[in-house]
Protein backbone atom coordinates (compact mmCIF):
# COMPACT_ATOMS: atom_id res chain seq x y z
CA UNK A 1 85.92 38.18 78.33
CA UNK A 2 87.77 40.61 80.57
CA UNK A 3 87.62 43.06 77.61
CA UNK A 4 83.49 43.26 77.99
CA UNK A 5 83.90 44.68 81.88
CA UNK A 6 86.59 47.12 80.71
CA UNK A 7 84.24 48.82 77.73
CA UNK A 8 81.01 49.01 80.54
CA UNK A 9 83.09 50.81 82.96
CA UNK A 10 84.81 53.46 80.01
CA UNK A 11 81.26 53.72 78.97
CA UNK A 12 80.13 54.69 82.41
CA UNK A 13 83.18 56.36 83.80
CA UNK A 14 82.16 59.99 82.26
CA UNK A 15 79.16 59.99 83.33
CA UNK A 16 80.35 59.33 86.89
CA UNK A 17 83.45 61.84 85.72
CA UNK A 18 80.32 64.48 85.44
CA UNK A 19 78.63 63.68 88.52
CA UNK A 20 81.98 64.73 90.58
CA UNK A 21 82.13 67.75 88.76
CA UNK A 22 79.39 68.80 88.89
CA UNK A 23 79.63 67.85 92.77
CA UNK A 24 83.22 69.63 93.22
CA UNK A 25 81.87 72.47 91.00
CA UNK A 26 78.78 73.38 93.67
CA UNK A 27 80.75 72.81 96.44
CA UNK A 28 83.38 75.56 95.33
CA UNK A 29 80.23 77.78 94.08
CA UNK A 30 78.67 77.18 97.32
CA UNK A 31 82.19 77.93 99.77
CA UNK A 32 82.99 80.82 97.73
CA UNK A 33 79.30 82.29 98.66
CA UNK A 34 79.17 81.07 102.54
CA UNK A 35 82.64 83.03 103.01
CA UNK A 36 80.92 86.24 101.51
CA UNK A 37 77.87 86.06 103.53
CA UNK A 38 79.47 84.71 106.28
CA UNK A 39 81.67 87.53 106.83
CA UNK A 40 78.40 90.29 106.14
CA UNK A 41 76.29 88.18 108.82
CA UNK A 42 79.63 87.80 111.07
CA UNK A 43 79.59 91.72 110.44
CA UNK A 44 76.55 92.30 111.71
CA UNK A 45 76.14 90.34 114.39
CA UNK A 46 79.21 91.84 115.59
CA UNK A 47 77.74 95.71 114.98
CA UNK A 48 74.55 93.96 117.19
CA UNK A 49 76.56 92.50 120.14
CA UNK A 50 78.82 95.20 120.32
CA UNK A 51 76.41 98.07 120.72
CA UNK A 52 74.41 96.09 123.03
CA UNK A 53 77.44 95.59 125.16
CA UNK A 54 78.36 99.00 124.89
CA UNK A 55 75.35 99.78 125.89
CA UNK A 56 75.10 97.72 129.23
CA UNK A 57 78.06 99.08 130.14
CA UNK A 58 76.74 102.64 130.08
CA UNK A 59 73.92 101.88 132.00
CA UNK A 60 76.17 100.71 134.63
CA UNK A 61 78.81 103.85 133.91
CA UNK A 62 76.00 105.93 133.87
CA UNK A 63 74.65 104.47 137.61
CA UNK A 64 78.10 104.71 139.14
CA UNK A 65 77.99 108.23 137.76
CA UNK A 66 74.55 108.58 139.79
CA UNK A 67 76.00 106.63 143.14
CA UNK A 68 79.50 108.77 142.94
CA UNK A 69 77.81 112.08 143.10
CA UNK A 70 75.58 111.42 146.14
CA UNK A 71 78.38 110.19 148.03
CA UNK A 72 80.34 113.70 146.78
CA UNK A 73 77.44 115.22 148.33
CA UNK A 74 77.12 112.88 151.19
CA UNK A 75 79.73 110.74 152.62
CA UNK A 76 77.18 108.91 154.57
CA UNK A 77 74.73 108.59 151.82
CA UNK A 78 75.69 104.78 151.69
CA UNK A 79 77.31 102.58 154.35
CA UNK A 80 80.65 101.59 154.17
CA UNK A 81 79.87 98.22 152.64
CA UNK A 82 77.45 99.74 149.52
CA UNK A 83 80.24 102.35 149.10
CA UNK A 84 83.02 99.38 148.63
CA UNK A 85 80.67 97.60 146.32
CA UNK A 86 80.39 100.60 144.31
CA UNK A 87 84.11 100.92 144.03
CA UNK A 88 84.43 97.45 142.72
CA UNK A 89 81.71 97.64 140.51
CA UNK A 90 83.48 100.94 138.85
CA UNK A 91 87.00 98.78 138.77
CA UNK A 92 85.04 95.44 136.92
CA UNK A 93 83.49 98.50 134.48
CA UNK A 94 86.68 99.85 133.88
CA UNK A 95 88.40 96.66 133.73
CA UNK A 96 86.36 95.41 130.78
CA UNK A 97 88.50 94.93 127.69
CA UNK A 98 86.34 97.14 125.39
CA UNK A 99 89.34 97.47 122.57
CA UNK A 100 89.93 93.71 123.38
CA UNK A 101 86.53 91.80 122.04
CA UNK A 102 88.36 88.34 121.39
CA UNK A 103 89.42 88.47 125.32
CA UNK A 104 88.59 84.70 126.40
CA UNK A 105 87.22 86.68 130.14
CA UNK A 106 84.59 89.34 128.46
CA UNK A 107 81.58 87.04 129.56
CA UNK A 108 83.25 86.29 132.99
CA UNK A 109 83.51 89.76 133.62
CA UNK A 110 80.23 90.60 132.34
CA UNK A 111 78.55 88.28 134.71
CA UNK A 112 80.64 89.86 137.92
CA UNK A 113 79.61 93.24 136.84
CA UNK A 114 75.50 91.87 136.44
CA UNK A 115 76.47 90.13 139.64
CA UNK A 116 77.82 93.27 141.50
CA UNK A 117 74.93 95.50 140.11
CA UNK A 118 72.57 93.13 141.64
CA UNK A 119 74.51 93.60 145.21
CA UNK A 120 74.35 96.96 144.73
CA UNK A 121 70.71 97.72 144.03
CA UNK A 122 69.72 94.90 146.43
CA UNK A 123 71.15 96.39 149.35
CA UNK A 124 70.23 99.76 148.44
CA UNK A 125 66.67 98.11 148.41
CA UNK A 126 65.62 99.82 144.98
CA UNK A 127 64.38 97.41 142.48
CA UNK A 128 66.62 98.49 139.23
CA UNK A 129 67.79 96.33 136.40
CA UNK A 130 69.29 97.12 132.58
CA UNK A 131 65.90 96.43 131.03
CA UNK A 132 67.85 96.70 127.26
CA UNK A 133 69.20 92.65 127.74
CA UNK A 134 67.88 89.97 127.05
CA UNK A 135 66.45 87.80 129.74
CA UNK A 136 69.17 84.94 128.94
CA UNK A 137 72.38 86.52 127.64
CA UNK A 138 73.72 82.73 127.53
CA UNK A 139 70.89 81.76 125.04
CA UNK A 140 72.14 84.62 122.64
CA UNK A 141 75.39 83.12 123.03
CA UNK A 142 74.40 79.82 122.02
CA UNK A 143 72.19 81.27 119.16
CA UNK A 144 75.36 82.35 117.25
């Protein structure tokens, strides 16, 4: 009698043999393609966040650039507390670890910079803003 239970599972065993191939088979298929078109998407989301980055950062390069030569031209063209702002706005744009994109502090000091912009601008009473961002630079964040 225990021979009868012995037979039905060898009779059944290859079939369940060629389920978990098949199984291990498409999962190894499937890695093998998720690490190739992970690393193209990783790739170009990279190329994406980069040059928008890059390009923040030169709107705010270019503005100091702006802000620098009026006061060149005119000490008093701002009062003392727009032209410190400015000066720590150009040491957060400086300070940004462009060669450095894995820094842990690149969103921190993004946000400072945004922050000290918005100082800036509101005390010069001019409504300007970097119009090339998104409205929620978080959400993008938590898109990836």
């Amino acid at each position: 009698m225990e021979q009868q239970p012995r037979n039905d599972a060898d009779f059944l065993e290859p079939s369940v043999l060629l389920d978990e191939t098949h199984y291990q088979e498409g999962y190894k298929n499937g890695y093998h393609d998720g690490l190739a078109s992970g690393k193209e998407e990783g790739r170009q989301v990279g190329l994406k966040m980069g040059f928008q980055v890059g390009e923040e950062l030169g709107f705010y390069q270019g503005c100091l650039d702006v802000w620098a030569s009026a006061i060149q031209i005119d000490q008093d063209a701002f009062s003392a507390r727009v032209r410190k702002n400015i000066e720590q706005l150009a040491a957060l744009v400086s300070s940004y670890p462009l060669s450095d994109p894995e820094n842990e502090h690149v969103q921190d000091i993004m946000e400072k910079i945004r922050l000290k912009f918005r100082v800036i601008t509101a005390s010069l009473g001019v409504k300007l803003d970097y119009e090339g961002r998104p409205a929620s630079s978080k959400q993008d964040v938590e898109d990836l």
